[in-house]
Protein backbone atom coordinates (compact mmCIF):
# COMPACT_ATOMS: atom_id res chain seq x y z
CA UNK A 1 25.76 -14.69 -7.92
CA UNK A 2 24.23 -12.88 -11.23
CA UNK A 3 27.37 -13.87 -12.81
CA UNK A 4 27.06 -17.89 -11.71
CA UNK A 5 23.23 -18.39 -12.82
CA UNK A 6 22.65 -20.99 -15.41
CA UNK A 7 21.93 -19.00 -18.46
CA UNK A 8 18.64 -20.76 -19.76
CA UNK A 9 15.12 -20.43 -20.00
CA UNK A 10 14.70 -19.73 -16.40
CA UNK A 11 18.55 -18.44 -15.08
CA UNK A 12 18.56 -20.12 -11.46
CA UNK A 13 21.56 -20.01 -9.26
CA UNK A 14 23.19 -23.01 -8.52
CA UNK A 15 24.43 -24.43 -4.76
CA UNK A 16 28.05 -25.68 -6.52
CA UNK A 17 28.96 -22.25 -7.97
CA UNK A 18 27.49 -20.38 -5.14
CA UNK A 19 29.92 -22.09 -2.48
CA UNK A 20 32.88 -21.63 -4.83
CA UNK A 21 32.34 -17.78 -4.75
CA UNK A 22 35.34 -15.87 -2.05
CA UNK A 23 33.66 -13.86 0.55
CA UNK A 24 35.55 -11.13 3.01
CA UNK A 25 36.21 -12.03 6.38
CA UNK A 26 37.05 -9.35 8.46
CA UNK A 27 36.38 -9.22 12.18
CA UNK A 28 36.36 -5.25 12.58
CA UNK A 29 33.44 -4.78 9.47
CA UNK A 30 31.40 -7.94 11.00
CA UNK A 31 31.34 -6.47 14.47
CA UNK A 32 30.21 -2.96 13.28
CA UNK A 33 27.96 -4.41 10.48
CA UNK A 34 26.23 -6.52 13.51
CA UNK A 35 25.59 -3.23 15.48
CA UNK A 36 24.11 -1.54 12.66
CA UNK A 37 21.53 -4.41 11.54
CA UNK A 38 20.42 -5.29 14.96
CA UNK A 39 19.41 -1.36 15.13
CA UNK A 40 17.87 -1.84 11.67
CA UNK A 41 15.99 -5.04 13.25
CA UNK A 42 15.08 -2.76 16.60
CA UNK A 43 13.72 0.00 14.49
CA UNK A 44 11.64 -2.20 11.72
CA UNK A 45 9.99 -3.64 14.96
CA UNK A 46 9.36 -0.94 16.76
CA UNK A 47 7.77 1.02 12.95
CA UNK A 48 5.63 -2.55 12.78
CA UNK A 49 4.34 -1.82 16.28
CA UNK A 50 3.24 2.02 15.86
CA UNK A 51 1.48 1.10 12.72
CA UNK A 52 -0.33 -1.95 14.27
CA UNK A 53 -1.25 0.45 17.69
CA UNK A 54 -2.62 3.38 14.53
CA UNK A 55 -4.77 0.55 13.02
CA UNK A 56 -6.31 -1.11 15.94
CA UNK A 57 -7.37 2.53 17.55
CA UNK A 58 -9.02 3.30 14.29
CA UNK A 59 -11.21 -0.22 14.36
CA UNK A 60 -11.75 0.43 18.35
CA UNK A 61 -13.17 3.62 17.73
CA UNK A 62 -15.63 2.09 14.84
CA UNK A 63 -16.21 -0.65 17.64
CA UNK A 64 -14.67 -3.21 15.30
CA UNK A 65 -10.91 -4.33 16.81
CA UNK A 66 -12.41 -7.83 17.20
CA UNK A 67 -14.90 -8.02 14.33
CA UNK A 68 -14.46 -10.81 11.24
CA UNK A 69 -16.99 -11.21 8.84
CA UNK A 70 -18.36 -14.18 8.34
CA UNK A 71 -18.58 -15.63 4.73
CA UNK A 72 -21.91 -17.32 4.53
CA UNK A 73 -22.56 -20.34 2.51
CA UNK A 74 -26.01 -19.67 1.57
CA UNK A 75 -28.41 -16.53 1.70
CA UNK A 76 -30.69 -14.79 0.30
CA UNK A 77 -32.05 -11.33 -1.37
CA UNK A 78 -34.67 -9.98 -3.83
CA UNK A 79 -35.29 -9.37 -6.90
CA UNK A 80 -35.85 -6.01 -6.67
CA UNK A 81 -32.23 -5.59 -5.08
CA UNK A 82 -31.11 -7.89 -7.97
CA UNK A 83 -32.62 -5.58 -10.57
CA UNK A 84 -31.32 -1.77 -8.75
CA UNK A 85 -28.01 -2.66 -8.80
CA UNK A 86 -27.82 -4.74 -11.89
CA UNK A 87 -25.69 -7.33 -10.14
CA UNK A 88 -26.27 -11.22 -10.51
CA UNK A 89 -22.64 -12.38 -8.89
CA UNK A 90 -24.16 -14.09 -5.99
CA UNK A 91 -20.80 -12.53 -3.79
CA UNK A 92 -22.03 -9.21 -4.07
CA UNK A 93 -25.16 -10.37 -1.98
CA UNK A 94 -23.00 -11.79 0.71
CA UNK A 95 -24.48 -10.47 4.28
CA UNK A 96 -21.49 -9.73 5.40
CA UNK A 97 -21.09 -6.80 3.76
CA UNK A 98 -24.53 -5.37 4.99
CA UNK A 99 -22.63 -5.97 8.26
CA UNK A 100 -20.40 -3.84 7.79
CA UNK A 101 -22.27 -1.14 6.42
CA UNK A 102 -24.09 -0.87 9.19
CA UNK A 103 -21.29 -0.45 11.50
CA UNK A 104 -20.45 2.39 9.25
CA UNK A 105 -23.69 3.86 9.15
CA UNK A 106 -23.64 4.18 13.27
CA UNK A 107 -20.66 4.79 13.72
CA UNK A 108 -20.60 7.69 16.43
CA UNK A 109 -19.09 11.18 14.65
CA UNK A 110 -21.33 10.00 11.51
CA UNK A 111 -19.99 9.01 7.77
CA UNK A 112 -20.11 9.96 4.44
CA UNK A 113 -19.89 8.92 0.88
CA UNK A 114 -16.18 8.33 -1.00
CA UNK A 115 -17.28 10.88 -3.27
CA UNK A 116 -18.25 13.74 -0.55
CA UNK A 117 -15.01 13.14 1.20
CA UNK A 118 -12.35 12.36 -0.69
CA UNK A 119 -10.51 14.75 -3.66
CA UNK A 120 -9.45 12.77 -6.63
CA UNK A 121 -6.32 13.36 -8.50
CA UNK A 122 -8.19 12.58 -12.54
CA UNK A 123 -5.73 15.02 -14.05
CA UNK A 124 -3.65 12.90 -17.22
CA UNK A 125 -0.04 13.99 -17.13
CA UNK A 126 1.67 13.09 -20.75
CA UNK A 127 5.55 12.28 -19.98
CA UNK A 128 8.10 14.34 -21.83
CA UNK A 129 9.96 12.05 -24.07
CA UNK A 130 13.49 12.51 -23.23
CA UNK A 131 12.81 13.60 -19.53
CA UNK A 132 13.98 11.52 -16.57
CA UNK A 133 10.74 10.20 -14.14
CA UNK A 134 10.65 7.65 -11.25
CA UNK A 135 7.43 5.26 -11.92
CA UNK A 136 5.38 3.73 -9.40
CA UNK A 137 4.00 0.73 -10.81
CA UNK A 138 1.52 -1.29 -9.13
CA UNK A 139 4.44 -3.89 -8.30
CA UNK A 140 6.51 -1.32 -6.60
CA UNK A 141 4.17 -0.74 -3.80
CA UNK A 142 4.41 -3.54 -1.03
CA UNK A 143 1.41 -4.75 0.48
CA UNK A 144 2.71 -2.47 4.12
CA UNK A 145 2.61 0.55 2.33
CA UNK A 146 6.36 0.83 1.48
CA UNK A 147 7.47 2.50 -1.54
CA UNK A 148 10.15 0.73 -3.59
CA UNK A 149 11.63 3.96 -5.25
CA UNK A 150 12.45 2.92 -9.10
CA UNK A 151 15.13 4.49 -10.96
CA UNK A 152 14.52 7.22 -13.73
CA UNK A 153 13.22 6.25 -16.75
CA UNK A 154 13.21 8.63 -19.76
CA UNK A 155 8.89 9.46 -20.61
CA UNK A 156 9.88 7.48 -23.88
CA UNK A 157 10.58 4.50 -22.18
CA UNK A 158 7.53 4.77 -19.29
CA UNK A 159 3.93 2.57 -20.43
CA UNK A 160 0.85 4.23 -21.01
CA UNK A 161 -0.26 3.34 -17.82
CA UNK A 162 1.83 5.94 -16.19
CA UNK A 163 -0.32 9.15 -16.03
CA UNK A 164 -0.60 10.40 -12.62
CA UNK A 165 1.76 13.02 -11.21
CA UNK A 166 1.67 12.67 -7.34
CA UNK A 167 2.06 14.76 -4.86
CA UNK A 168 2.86 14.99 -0.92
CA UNK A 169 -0.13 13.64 1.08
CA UNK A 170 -2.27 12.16 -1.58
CA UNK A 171 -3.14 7.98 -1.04
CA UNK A 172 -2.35 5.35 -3.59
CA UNK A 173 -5.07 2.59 -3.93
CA UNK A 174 -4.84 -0.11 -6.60
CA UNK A 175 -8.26 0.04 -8.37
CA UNK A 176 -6.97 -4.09 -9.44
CA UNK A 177 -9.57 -6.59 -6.87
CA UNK A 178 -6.33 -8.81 -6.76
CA UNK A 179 -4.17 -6.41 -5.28
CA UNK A 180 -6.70 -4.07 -2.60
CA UNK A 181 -4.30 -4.45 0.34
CA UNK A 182 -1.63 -2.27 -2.32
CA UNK A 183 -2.01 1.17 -0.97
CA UNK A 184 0.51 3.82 0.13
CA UNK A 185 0.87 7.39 1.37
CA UNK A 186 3.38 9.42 -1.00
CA UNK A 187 5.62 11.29 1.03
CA UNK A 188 7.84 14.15 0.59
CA UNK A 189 10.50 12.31 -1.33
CA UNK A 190 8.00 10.65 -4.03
CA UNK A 191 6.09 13.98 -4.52
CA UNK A 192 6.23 14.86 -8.46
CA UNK A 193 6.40 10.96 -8.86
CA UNK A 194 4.23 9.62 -11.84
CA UNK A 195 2.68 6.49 -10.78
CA UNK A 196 0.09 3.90 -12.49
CA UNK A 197 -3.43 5.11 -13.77
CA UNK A 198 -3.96 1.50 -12.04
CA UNK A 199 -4.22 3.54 -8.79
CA UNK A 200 -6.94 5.76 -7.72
CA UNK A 201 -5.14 8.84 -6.58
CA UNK A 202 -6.62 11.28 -3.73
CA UNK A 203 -6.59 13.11 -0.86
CA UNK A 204 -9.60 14.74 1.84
CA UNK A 205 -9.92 18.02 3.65
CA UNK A 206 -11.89 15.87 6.05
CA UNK A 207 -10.02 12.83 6.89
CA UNK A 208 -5.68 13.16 6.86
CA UNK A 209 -3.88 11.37 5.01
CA UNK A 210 -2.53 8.88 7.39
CA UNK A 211 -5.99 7.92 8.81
CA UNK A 212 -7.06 7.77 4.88
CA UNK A 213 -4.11 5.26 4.68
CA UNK A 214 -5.14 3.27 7.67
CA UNK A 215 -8.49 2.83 6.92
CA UNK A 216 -8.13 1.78 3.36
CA UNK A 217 -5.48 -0.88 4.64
CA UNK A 218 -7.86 -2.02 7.38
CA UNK A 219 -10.08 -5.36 6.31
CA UNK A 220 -13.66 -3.76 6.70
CA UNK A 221 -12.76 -1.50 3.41
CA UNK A 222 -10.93 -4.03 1.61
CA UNK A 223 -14.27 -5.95 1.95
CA UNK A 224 -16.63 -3.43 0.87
CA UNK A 225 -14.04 -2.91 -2.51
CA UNK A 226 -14.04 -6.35 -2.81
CA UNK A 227 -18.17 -6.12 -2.70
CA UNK A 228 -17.83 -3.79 -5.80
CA UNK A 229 -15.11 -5.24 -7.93
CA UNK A 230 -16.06 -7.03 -11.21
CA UNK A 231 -14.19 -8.96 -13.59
CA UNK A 232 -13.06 -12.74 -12.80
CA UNK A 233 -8.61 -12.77 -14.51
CA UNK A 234 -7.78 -9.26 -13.77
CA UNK A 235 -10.98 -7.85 -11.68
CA UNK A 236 -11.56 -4.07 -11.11
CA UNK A 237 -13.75 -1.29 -9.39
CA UNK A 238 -14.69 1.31 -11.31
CA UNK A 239 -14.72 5.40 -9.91
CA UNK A 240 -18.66 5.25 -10.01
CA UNK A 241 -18.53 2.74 -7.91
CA UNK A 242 -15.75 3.42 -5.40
CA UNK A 243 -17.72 7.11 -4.94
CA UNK A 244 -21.00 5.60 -3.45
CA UNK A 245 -19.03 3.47 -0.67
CA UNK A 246 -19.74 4.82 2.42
CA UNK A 247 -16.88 5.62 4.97
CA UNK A 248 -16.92 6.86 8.75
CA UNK A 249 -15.67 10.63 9.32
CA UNK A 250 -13.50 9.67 12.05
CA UNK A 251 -13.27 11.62 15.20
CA UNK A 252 -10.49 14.74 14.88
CA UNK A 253 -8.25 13.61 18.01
CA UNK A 254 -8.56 10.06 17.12
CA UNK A 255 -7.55 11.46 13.38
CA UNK A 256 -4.45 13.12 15.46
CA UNK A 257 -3.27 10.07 17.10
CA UNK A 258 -3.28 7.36 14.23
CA UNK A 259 -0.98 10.78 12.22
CA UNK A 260 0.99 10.79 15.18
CA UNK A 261 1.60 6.81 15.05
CA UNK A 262 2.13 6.45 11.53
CA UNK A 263 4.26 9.31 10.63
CA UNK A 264 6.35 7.92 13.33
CA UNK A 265 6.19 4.55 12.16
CA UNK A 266 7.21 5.52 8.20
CA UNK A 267 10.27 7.33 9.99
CA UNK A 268 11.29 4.71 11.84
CA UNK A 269 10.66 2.05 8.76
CA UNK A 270 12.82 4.78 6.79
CA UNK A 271 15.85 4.83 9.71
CA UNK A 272 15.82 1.07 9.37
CA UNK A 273 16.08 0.96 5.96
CA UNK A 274 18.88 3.72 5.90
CA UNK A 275 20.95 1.69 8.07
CA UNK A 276 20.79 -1.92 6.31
CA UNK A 277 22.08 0.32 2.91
CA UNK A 278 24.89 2.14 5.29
CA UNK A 279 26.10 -1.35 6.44
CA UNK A 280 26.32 -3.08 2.53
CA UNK A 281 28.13 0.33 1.57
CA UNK A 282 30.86 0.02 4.68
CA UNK A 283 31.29 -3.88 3.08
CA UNK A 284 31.72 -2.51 -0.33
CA UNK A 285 33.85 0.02 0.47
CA UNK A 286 36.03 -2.60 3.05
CA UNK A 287 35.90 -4.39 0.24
CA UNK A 288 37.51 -1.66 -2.30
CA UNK A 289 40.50 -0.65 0.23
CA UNK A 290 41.71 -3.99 -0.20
């Protein structure tokens, strides 16, 4: 298909070529390649599932499973709130986010600020030239926490932007207002990744890491980062910022149950994707004998 697109300004593949191009037909490979993606299909679902049952007992223990914030047309404030927080972006103002705050604020086991709870990876790491790295840009992380794992790149070759060596357990969070529902937990096989200074990069002794993920994922936090972003093209939040949001200290054996759920739900997502790549390499290999 590479080979057919129209080499111009914008290569595009064309319906002609593409139904001139010979494809396999082989009855044995189809019926075992069926097997295997239906089996992808059942585990993808089932992954989809466990992380939707993680998030909705986090917002049912904040008392928020059926909670949407209402953007409000017109409201009001003071000018003394105007003036403390320097802010004159009537969306900053919007109640809805006082909303919120306050079902963080009585929230049960109690809460705490960003910067009393969470353990921020600030550390530059400067790439060895002519060493091989895998990159995490902010384009590589989907918007359900999945990983797209990049090929090496020699430090040479890497942007400026990429100056944070992860590690197992910490939480990627794009710091970019366009892109808050990018975050992802950085498992065992991205640990001494280096991703984007475009994330904030961090970890809690309070809170694990899959709760962490959860509950920057979930809409109330996304709304409170959207409260603090600035910038219209390419708005951002900055650290000072992000470290004076308050978040809830979830219960421990609530904690215990969303880990449970997710880490079940990345292995499953992993199993699924393990199988689609073992069915393309049976084709190619089908393929090859003949």
């Amino acid at each position: 298909m590479l080979r057919t697109a129209s080499q111009t300004g914008q290569p595009h593949l064309t319906i002609k070529e593409i139904k001139d191009i010979a494809i396999p037909i082989k009855t044995k490979i189809q019926s075992l390649c069926y097997k295997i993606f239906t089996e992808s299909v059942k585990f993808e679902s089932q992954s989809k599932q466990l992380y939707k049952e993680a998030e909705e007992l986090l917002l049912q223990e904040l008392g928020l499973l059926d909670y949407k914030p209402k953007h409000q047309l017109t409201f009001e404030t003071t000018k003394k709130e105007v003036e403390e927080v320097k802010r004159f972006d009537s969306e900053y103002f919007q109640p809805k986010y006082k909303e919120i705050i306050k079902k963080i604020e009585s929230y049960k086991s109690g809460f705490d600020t960003v910067e009393n709870v969470l353990i921020f990876n600030k550390k530059n790491f400067f790439p060895m030239a002519n060493e091989l790295y895998h990159y995490i840009p902010l384009a590589r992380v989907s918007s359900n926490g999945e990983i797209d794992i990049p090929e090496k790149e020699h430090g040479k070759d890497l942007p400026t932007r990429a100056r944070r060596k992860v590690k197992n357990g910490e939480i990627l969070l794009s710091s970019i207002s366009g892109s808050l529902e990018t975050s992802a937990l950085i498992g065992e096989e991205h640990s001494g990744f280096i991703a984007s200074n475009g994330f904030y990069v961090f970890k809690s002794d309070m809170i694990n890491s899959e709760t962490l993920l959860i509950l920057f994922k979930s809409q109330i936090m996304i709304e409170l980062l959207k409260k603090i972003s600035k910038g219209a093209i390419l708005g951002s939040y900055d650290l000072s910022s992000f470290g004076k949001i308050n978040i809830p200290l979830i219960d421990c054996k609530v904690q215990k149950e969303i880990a449970s759920k997710t880490q079940e739900s990345h292995r499953l997502r992993k199993e699924s994707k393990e199988l689609l790549e073992d069915a393309k390499r049976k084709v190619e290999e089908e393929i090859e004998k003949a």
